[in-house]
C-alpha atoms as a PDB file:
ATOM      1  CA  UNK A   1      87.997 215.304-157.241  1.00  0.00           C
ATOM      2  CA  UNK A   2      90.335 217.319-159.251  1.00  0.00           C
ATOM      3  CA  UNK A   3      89.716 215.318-162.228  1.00  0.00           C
ATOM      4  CA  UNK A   4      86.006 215.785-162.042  1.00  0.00           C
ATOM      5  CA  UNK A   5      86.553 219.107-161.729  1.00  0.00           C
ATOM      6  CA  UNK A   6      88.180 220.224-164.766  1.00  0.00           C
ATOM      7  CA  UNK A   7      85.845 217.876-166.825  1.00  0.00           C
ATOM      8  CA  UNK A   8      83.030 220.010-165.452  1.00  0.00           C
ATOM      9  CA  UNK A   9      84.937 223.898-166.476  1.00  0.00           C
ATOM     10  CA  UNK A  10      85.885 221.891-169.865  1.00  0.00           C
ATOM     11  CA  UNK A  11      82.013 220.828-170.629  1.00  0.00           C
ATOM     12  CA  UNK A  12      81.307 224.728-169.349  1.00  0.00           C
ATOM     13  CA  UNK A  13      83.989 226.486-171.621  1.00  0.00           C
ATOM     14  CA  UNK A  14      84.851 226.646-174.695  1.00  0.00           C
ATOM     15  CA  UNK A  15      88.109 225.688-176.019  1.00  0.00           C
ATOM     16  CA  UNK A  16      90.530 228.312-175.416  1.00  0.00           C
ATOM     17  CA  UNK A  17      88.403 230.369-173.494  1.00  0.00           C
ATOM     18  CA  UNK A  18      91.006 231.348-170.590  1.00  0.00           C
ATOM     19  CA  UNK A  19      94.313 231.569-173.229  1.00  0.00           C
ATOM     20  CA  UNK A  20      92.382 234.746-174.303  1.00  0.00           C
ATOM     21  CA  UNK A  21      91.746 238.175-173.308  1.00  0.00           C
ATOM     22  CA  UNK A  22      88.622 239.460-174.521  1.00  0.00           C
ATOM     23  CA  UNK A  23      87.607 243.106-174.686  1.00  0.00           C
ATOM     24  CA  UNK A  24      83.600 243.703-175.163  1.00  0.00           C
ATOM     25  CA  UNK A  25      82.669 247.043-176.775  1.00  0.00           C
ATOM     26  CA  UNK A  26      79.135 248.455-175.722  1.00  0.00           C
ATOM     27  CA  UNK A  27      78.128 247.766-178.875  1.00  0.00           C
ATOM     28  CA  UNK A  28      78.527 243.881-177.841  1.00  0.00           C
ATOM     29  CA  UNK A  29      80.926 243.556-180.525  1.00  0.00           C
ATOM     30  CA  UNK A  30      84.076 241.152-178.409  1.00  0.00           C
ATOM     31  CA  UNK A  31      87.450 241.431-179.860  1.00  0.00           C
ATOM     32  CA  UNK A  32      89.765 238.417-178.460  1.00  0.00           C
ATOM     33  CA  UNK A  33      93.311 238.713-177.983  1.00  0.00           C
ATOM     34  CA  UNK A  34      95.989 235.783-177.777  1.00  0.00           C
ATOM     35  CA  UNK A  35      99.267 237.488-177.203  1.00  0.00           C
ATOM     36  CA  UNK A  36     100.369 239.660-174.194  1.00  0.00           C
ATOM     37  CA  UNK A  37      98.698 242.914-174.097  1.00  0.00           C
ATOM     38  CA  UNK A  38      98.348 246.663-172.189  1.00  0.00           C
ATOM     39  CA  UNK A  39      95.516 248.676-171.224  1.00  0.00           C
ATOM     40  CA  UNK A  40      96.904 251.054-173.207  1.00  0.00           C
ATOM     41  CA  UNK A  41      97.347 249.404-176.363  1.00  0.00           C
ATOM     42  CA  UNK A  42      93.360 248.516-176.744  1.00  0.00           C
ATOM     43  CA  UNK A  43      92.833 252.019-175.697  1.00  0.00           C
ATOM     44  CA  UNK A  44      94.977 253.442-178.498  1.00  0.00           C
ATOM     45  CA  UNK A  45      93.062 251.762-180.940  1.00  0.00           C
ATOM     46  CA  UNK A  46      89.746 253.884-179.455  1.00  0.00           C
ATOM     47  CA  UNK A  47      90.692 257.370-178.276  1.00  0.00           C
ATOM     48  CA  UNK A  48      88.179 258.763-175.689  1.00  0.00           C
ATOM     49  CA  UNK A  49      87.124 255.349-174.024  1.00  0.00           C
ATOM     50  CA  UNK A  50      88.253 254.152-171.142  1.00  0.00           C
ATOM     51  CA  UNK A  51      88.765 250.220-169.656  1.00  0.00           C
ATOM     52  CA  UNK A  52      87.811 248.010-167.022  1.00  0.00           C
ATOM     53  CA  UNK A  53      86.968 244.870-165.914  1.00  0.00           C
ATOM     54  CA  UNK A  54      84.556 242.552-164.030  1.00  0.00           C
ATOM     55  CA  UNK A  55      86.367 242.051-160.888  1.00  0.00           C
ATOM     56  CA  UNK A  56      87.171 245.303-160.357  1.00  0.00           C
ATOM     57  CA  UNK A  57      83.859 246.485-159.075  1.00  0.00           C
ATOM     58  CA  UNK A  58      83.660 243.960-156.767  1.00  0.00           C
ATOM     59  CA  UNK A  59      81.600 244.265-153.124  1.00  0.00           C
ATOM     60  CA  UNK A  60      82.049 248.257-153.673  1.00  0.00           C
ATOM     61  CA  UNK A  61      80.348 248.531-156.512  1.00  0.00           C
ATOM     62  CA  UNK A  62      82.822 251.369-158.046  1.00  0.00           C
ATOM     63  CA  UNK A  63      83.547 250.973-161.441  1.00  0.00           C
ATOM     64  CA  UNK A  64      87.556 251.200-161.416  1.00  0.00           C
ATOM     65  CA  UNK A  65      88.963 252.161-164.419  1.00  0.00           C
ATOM     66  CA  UNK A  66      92.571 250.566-165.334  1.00  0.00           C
ATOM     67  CA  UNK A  67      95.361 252.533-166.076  1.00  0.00           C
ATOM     68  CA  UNK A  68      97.423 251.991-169.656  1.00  0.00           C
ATOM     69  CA  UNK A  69      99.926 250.309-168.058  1.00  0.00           C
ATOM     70  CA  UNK A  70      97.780 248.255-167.248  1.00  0.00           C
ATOM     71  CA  UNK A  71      98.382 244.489-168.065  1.00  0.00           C
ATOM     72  CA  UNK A  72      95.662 242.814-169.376  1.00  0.00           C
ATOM     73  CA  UNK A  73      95.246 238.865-167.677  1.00  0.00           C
ATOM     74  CA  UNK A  74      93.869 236.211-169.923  1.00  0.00           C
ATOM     75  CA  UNK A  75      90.990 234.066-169.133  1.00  0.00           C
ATOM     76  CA  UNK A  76      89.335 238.030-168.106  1.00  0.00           C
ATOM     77  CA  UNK A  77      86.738 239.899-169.957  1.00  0.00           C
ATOM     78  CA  UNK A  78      87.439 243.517-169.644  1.00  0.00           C
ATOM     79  CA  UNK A  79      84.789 246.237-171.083  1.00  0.00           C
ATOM     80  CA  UNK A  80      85.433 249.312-173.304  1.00  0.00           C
ATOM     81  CA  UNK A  81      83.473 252.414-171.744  1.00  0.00           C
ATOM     82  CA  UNK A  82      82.886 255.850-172.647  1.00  0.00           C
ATOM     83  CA  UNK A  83      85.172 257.803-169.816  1.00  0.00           C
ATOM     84  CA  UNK A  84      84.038 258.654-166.579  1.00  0.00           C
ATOM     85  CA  UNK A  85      82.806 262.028-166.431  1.00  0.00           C
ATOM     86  CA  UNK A  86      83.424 264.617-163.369  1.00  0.00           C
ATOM     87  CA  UNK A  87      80.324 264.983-161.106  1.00  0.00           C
ATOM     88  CA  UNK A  88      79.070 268.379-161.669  1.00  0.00           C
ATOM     89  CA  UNK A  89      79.100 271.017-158.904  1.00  0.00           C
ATOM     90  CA  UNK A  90      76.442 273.184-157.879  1.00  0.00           C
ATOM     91  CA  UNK A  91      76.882 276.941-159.215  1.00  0.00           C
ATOM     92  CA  UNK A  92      78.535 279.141-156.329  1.00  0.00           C
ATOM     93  CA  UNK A  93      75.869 281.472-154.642  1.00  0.00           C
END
């Protein structure tokens, strides 16, 4: 069973697909990463953006965003977002 398995995720994916971390910009441009890498590192590279990934939303449906310490796992896709923006209040009466 085990065997059949992985011959099915290796017909699915392609080669390499989980040694990398890959980081889609909204554009739908995907940069790929091999070595170890931090939240914050991507997000130095784009000031005012923020980061987070798939399986963070999850049943809740909250987009969480990940801090820069952040490790980055391989085999994830993680998105680049503009930041969250505070809900507005309503002007005191």
């Amino acid at each position: 069973m085990g065997n059949s398995l992985r011959c099915c995720l290796a017909c699915m994916l392609p080669c390499g697909a989980l040694d990398v971390v890959r980081v889609v910009h909204l554009s739908g441009h995907v940069d790929e990463f091999s070595c170890p890498l931090a939240a914050g590192d991507v997000l130095a590279a784009h000031p005012n953006h923020a980061l987070t990934d798939a399986w963070s939303a999850g049943a809740s449906r909250k987009i969480v965003i990940l801090s820069p310490d952040s490790e980055l796992k391989r085999g994830r896709i993680y998105f680049l977002i503009p930041p969250p923006r505070a809900p507005r209040r309503p002007p005191p009466r």
